[in-house]
Every structure is written in C-alpha cells, then in structure tokens.
C-alpha atoms as a PDB file:
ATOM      1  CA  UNK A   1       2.900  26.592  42.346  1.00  0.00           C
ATOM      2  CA  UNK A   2       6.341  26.455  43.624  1.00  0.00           C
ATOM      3  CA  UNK A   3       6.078  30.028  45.783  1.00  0.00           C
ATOM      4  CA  UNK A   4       6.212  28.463  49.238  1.00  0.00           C
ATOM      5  CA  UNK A   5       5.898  31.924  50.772  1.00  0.00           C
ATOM      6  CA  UNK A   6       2.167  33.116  53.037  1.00  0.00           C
ATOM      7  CA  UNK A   7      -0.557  33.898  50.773  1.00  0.00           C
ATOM      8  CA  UNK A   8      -3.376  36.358  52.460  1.00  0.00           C
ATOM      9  CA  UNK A   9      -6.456  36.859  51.241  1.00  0.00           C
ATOM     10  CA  UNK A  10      -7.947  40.258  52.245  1.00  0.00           C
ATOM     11  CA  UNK A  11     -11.620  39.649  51.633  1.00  0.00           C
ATOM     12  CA  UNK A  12     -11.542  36.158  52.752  1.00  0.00           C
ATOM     13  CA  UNK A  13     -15.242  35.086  52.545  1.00  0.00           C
ATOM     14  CA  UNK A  14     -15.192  35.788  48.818  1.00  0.00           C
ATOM     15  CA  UNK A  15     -15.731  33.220  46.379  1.00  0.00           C
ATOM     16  CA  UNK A  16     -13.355  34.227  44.693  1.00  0.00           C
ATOM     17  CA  UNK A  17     -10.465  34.357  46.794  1.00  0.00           C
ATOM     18  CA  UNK A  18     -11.381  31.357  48.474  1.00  0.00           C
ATOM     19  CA  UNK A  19     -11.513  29.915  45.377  1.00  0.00           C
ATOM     20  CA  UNK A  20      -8.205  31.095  44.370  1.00  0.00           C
ATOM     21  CA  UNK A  21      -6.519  30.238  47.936  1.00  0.00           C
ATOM     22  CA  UNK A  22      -7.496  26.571  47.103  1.00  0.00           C
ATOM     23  CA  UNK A  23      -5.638  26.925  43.594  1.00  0.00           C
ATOM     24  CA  UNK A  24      -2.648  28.034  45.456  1.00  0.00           C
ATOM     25  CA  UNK A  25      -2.336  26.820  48.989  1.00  0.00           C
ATOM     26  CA  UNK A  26      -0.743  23.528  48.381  1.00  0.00           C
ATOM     27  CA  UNK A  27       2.569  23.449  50.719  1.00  0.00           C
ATOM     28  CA  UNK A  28       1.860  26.972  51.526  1.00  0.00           C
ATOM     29  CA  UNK A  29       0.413  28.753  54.681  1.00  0.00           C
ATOM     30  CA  UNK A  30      -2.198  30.807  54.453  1.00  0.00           C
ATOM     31  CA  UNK A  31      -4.123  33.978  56.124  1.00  0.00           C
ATOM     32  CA  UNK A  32      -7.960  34.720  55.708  1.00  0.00           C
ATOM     33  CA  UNK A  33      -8.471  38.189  56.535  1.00  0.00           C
ATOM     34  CA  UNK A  34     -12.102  39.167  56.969  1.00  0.00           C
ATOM     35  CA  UNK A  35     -15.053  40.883  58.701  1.00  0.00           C
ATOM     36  CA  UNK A  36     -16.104  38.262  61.681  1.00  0.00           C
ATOM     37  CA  UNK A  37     -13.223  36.185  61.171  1.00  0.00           C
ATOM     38  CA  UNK A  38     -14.243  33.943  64.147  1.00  0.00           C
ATOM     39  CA  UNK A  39     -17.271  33.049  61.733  1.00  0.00           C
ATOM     40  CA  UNK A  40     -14.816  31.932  58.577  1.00  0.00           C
ATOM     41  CA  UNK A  41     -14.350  27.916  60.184  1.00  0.00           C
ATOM     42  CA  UNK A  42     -16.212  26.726  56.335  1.00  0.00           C
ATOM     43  CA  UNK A  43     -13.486  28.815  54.707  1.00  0.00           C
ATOM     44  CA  UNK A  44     -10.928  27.544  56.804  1.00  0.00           C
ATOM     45  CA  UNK A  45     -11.335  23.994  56.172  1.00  0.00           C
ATOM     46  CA  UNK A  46     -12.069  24.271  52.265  1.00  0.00           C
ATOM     47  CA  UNK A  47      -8.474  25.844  52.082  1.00  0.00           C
ATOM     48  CA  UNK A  48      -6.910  23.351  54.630  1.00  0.00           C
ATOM     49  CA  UNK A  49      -8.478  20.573  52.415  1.00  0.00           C
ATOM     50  CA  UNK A  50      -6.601  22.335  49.399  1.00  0.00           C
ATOM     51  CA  UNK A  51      -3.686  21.714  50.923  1.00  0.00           C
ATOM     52  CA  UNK A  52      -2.190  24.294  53.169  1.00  0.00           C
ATOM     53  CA  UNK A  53       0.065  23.857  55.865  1.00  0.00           C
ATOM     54  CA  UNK A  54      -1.617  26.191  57.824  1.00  0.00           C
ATOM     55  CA  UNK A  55      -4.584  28.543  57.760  1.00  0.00           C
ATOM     56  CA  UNK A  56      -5.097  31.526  60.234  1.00  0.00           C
ATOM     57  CA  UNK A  57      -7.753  34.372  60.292  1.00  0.00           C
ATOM     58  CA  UNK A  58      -7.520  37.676  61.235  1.00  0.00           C
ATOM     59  CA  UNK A  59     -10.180  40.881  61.405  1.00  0.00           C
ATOM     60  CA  UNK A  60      -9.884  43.522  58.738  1.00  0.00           C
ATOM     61  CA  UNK A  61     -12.158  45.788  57.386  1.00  0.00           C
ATOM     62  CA  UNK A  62     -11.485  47.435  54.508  1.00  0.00           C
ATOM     63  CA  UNK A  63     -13.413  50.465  55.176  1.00  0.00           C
ATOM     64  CA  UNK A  64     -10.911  51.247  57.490  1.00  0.00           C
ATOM     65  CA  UNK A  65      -8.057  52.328  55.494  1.00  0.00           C
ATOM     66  CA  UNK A  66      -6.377  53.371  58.785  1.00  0.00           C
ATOM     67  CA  UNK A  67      -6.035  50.107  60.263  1.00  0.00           C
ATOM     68  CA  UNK A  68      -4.205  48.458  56.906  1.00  0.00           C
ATOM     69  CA  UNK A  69      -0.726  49.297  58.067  1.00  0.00           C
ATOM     70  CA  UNK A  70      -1.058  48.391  61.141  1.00  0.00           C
ATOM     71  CA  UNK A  71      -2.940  44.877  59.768  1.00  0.00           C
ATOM     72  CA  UNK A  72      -0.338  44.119  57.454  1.00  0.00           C
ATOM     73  CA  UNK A  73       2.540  44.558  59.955  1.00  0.00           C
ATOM     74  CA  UNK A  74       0.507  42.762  62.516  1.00  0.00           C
ATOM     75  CA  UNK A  75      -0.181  39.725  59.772  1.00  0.00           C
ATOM     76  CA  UNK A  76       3.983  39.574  58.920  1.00  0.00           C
ATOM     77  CA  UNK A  77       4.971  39.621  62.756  1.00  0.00           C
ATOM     78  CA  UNK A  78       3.039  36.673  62.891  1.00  0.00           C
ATOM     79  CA  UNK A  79       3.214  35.209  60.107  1.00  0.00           C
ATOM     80  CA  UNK A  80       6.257  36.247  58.228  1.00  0.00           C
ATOM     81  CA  UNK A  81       6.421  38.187  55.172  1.00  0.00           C
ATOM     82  CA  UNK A  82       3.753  38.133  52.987  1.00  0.00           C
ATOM     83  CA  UNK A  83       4.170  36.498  49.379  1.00  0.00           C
ATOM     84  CA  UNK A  84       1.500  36.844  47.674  1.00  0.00           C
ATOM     85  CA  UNK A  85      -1.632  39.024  48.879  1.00  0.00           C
ATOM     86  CA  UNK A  86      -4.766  39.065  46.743  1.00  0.00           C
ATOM     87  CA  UNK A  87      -7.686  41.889  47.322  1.00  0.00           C
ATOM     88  CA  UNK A  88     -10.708  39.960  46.444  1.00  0.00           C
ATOM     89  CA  UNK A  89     -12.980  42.732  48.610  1.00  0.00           C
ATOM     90  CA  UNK A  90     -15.536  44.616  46.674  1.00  0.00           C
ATOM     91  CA  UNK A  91     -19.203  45.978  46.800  1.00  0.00           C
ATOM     92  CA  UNK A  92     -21.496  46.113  43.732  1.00  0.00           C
ATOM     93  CA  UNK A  93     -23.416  48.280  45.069  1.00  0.00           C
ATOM     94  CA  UNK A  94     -27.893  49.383  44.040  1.00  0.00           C
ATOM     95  CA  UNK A  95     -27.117  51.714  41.013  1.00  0.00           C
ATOM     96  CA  UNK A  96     -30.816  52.942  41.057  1.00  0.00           C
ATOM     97  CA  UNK A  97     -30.403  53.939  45.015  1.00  0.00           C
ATOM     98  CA  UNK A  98     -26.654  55.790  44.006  1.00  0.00           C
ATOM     99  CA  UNK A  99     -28.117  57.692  41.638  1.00  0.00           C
ATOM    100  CA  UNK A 100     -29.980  60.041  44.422  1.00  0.00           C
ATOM    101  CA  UNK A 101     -28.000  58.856  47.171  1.00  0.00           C
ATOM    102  CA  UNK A 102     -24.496  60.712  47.356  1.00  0.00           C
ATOM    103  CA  UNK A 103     -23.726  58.652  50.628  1.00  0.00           C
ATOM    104  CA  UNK A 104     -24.696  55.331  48.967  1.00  0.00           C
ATOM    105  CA  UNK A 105     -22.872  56.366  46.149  1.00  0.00           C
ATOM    106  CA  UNK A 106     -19.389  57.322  47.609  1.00  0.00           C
ATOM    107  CA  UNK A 107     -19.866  54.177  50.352  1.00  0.00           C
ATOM    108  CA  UNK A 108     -19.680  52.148  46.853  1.00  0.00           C
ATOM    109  CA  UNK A 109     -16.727  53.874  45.456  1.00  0.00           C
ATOM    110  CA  UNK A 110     -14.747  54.116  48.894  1.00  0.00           C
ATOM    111  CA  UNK A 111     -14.948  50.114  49.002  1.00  0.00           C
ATOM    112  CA  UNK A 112     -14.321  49.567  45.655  1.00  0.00           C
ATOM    113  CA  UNK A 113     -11.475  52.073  44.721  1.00  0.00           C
ATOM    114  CA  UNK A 114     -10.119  54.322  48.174  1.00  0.00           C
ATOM    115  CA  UNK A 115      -9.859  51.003  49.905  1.00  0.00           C
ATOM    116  CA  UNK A 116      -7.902  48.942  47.294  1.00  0.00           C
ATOM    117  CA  UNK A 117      -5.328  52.040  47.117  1.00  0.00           C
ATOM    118  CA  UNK A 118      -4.823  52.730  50.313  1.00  0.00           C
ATOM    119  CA  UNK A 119      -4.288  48.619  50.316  1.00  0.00           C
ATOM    120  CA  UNK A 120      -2.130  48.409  47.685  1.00  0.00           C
ATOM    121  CA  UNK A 121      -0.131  50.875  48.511  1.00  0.00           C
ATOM    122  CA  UNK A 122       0.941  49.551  52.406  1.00  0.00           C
ATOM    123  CA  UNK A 123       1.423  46.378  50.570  1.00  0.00           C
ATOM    124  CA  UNK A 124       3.563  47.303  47.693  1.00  0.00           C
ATOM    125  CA  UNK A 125       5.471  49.758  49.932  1.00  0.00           C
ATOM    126  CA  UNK A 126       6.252  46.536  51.968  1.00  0.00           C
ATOM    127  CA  UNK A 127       7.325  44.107  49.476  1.00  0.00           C
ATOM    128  CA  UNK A 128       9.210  46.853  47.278  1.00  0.00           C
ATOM    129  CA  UNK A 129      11.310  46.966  50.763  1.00  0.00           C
ATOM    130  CA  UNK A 130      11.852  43.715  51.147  1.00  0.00           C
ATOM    131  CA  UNK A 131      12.404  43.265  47.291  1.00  0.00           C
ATOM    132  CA  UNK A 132       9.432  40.766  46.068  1.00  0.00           C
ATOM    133  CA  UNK A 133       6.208  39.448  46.153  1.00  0.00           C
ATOM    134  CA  UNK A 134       2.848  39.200  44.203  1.00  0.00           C
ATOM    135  CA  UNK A 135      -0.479  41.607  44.389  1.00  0.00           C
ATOM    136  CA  UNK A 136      -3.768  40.335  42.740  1.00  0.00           C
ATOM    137  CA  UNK A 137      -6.767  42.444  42.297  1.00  0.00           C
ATOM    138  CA  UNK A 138      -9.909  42.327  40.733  1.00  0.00           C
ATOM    139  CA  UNK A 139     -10.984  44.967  38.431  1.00  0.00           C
ATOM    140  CA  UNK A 140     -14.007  44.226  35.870  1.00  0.00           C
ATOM    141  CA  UNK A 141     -14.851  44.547  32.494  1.00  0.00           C
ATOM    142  CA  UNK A 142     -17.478  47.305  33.876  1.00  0.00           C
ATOM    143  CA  UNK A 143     -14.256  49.824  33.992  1.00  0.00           C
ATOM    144  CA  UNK A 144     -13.044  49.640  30.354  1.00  0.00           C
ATOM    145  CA  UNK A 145     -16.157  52.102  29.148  1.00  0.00           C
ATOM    146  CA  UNK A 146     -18.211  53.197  31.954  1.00  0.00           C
ATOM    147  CA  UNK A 147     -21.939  52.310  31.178  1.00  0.00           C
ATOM    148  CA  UNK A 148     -25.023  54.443  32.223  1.00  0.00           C
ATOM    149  CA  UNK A 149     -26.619  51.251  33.537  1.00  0.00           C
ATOM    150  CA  UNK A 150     -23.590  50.906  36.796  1.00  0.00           C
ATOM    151  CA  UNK A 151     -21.679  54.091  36.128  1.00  0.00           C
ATOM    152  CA  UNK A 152     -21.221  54.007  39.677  1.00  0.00           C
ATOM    153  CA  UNK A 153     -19.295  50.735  40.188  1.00  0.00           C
ATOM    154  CA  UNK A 154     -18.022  51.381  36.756  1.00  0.00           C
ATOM    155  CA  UNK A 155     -16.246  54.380  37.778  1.00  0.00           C
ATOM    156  CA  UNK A 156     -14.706  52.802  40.973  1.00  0.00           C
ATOM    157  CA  UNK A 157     -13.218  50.378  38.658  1.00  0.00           C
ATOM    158  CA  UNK A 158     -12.268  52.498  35.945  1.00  0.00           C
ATOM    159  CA  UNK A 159     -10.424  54.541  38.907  1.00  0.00           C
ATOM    160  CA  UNK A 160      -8.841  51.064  40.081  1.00  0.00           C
ATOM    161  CA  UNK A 161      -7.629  50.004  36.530  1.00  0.00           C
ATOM    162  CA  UNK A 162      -5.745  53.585  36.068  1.00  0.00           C
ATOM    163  CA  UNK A 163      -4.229  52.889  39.627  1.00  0.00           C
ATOM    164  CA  UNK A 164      -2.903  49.709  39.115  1.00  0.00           C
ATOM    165  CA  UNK A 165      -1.819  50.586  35.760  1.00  0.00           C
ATOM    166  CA  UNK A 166       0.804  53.402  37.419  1.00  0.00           C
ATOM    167  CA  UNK A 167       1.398  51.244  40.228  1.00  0.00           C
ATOM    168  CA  UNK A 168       2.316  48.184  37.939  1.00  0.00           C
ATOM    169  CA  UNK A 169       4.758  50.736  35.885  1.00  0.00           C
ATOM    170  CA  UNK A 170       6.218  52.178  39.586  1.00  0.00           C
ATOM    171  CA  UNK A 171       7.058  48.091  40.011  1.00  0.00           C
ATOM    172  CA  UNK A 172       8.708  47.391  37.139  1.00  0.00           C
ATOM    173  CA  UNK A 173      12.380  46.057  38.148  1.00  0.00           C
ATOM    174  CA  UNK A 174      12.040  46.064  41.669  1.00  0.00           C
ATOM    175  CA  UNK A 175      11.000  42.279  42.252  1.00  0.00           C
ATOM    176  CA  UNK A 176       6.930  43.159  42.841  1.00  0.00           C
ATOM    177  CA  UNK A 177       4.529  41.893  40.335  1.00  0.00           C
ATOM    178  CA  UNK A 178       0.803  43.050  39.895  1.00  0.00           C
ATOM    179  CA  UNK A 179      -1.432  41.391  38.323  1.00  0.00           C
ATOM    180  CA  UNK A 180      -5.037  42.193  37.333  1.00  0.00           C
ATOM    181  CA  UNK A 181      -7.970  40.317  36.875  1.00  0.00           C
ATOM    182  CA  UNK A 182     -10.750  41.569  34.855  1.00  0.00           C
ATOM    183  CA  UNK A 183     -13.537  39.169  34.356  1.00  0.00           C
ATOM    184  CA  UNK A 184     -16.961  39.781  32.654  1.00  0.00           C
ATOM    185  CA  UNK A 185     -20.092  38.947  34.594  1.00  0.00           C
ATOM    186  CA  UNK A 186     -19.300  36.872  37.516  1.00  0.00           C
ATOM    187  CA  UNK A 187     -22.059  34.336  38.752  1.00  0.00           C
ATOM    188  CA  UNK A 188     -22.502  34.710  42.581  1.00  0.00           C
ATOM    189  CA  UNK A 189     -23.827  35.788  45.405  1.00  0.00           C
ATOM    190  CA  UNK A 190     -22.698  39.591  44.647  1.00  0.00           C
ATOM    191  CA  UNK A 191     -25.015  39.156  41.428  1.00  0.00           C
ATOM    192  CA  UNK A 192     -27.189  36.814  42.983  1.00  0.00           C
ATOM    193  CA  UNK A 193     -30.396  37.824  40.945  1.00  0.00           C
ATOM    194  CA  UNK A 194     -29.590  39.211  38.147  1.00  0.00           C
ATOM    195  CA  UNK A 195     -29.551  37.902  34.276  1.00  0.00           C
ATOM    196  CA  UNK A 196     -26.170  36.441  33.429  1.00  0.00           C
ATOM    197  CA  UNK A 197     -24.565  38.464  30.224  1.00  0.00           C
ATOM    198  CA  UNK A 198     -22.491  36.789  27.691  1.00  0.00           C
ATOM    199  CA  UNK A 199     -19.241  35.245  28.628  1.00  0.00           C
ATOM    200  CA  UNK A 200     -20.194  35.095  31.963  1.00  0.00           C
ATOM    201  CA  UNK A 201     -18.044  32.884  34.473  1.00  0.00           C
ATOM    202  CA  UNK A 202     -18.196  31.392  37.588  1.00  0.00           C
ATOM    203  CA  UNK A 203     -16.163  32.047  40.964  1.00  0.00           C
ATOM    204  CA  UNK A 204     -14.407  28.589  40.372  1.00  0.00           C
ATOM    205  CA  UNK A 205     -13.745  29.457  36.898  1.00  0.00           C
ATOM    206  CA  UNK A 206     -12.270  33.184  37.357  1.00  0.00           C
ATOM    207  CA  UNK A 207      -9.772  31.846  40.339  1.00  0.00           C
ATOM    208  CA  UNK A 208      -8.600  29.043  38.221  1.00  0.00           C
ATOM    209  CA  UNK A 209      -7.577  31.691  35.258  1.00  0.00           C
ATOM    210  CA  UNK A 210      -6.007  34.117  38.426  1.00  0.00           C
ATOM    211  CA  UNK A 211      -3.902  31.304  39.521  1.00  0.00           C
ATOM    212  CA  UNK A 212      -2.495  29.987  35.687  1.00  0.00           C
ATOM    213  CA  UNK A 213      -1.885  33.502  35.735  1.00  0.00           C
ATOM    214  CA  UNK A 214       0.117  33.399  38.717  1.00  0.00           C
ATOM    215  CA  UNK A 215       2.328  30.518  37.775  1.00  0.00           C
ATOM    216  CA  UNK A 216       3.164  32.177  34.126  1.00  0.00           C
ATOM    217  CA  UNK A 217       4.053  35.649  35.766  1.00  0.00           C
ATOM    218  CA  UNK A 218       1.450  37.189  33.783  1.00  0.00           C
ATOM    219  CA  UNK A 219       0.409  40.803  34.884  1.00  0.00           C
ATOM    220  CA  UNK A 220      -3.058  40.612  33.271  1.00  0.00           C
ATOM    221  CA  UNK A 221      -5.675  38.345  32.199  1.00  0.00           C
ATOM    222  CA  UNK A 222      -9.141  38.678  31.290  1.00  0.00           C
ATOM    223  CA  UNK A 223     -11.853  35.866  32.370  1.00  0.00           C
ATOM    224  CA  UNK A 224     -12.822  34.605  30.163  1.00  0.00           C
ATOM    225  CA  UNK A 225     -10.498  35.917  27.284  1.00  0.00           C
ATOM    226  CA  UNK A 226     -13.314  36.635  24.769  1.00  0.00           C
ATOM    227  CA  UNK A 227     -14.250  39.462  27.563  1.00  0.00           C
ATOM    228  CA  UNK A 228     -10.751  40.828  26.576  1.00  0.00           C
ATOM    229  CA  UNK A 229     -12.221  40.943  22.322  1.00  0.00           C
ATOM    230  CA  UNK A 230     -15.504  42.536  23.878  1.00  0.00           C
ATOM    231  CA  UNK A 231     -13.477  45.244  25.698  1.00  0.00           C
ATOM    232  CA  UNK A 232     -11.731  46.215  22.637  1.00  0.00           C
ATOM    233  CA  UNK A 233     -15.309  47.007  20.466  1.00  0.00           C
ATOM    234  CA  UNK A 234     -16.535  48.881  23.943  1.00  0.00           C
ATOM    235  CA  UNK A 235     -13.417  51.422  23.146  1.00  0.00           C
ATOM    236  CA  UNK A 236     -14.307  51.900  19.918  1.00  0.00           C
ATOM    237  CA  UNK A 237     -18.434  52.127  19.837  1.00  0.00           C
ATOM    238  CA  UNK A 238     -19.786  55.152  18.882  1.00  0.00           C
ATOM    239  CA  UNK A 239     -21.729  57.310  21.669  1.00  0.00           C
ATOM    240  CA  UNK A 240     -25.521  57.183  20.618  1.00  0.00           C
ATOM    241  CA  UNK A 241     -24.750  53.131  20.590  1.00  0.00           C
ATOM    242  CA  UNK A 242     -23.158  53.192  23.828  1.00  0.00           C
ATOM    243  CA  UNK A 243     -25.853  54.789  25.906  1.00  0.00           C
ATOM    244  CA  UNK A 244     -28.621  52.236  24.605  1.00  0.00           C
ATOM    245  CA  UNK A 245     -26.546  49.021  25.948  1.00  0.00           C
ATOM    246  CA  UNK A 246     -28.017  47.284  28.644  1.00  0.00           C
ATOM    247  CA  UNK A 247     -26.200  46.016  31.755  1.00  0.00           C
END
C-alpha cells in the first residue's frame, strides 16, 4: 500500500488483525494494542517479518471504554498520528448461557457493540480533526437478519452495522474513510468447534479481502462476496422460514 502513516491494531492477538497488519505493514510502523501486551512477542515478529519498520505494543482493554481517549492520545504522542486503526476485538459469546443470563448477555453486547462506539468515536473525532485517516471494523453476516440461533451476537452486530452506517455518512467529505468488513463464518479459534457453514473463510483469507479493500478505497466488502448474494435472500425470507434456519 502506499499509506506510509502508523497502523494500530486494537485487538492485536486476533487472527484477523494480525493477519491484516501483515497485508499492510510493509514500510509502515505499526502498534499492537492488546490485553497482556508483554505476552504479544509471536505477534510482534510475524508483523516485523511482514515488513514493518517498527512494531510496538501497548495495553488496552476494550471493556474499558474510559481509558480509549486517553489510549489513543497516549498511542499518537508516541507514535504520531494514527493512519489507519482497525478494531478487530470481538466476543462470540455461549448463546445458550445468554439466553438466562442477563449479565452474560449484556458482557457480549458491551464488547461487541458499546466498545466499538465508544472506539470509533475517539478515533474518528481524532482524524476528522486532523483531516484523514482510515477505520476498519468487523461486522458479520450474523447482523443483516438477526437469527434465533445467536440473536445475541446478532444483535450486537446488527447495532454495529447501523452505527457505522451513520458514522460512515457523518464522514463523508471530511478526509476519514470507514470501511466495513462483513464476512460469513470465520474459521478460528473464536469458532473453534463448531461446524463450518457455507462460504466460510479463513482468518488469512478475510484480511487479505480487508486489505484489497484498503488499497481501492472501498467502504465495504463482504468475505467472501457470495456472503454479500446470501445476505440479500436473508432480507427477503419469509418469517416461518426464518425461524427454522440453523446457525
């Protein structure tokens, strides 16, 4: 990519945005931002190996939506200005356990929708100021028509997509891209487990499609893009059908 400018990745032991800090590290310098960052040397040198000029860590917890201000500043006056920052954080949470446990059930939706707001906010806020930069965030095929089998995580993302929809529009002119990434079934350790469904994808294969993205200024793109066909017949399925699909 020709962007030269710091790429974080908040959620830095993902595979996914390790994946996609490989993709798009070359010349660049780059911050993990994670949970026990002193434990993230693997991550370090996979990304170093991708060519980076640099690779730091620093501690953030996304739970915390206090502390992202201050984390973001913190990460710039040391940094310098952040370029592109991608939110590859996320919980998929035990649907069964949700569905009688309001505190499991709001712990799943705080991670996977309060925290990428409150996120996405300090960070658009900041480049809007300084008049550029890029946002990536991963939303799922799971929030196009929430299902009764993960209504839970369904709704987080359904939440997320409407966010980022009236962020992206609040953008529009001032220099800040968003761009979305909804895959279909992603094959890793978060679905460790479970049955793959059609169209499924891997880490590798999701980042790659994040980062083409990227480099043609796209502001959405679904992984893989028959998900994007499937999405479209979810809309329109009648309700007696809907409640009988599986996963």
């Amino acid at each position: 990519m020709e962007d030269t400018g710091l790429v974080v990745i908040f959620g830095g032991r993902s595979e996914i945005g390790v994946e996609l800090a490989r993709r798009i590290a070359g010349g660049r310098s780059v911050v993990l931002a994670a949970r026990r960052a002193h434990e993230l040397t693997e991550h370090v040198e996979a990304v170093r190996s991708a060519g980076a000029t640099a690779v730091h860590v620093h501690e953030f917890d996304a739970d915390d939506t206090a502390s992202h201000r201050g984390l973001v500043q913190d990460i710039e006056n040391a940094h310098g200005p952040i370029a592109t920052a991608v939110l590859s954080f996320g919980v998929l949470g035990d649907q069964a356990r949700a569905e009688t446990d309001a505190g499991h059930a709001v712990t799943v939706v705080h991670t996977d929708y309060v925290a990428q707001v409150s996120l996405l906010t300090v960070l658009a806020d900041s480049m809007r100021r300084r008049g550029g930069g890029d946002l990536v965030t991963f939303s799922s095929i799971a929030g196009v028509r929430v299902r009764r089998a993960n209504y839970v995580y369904g709704s987080a993302k359904a939440g997320l997509d409407g966010f980022c929809s009236g962020l992206a529009d609040a953008l529009h002119g001032c220099g800040v891209r968003l761009l979305v990434v909804r895959p279909g079934f992603v094959i890793g350790r978060m679905t460790e487990g479970m049955a793959p469904a059609p169209f499924s994808s891997t880490p590798a294969q999701v980042a790659t499609a994040a980062a083409k993205a990227l480099a043609g200024r796209r502001r959405t793109v679904w992984v893989p893009w028959q998900v994007g066909v499937i999405a479209a017949v979810f809309r329109i399925l009648p309700g007696p059908i809907w409640r009988r699909l599986p996963r």
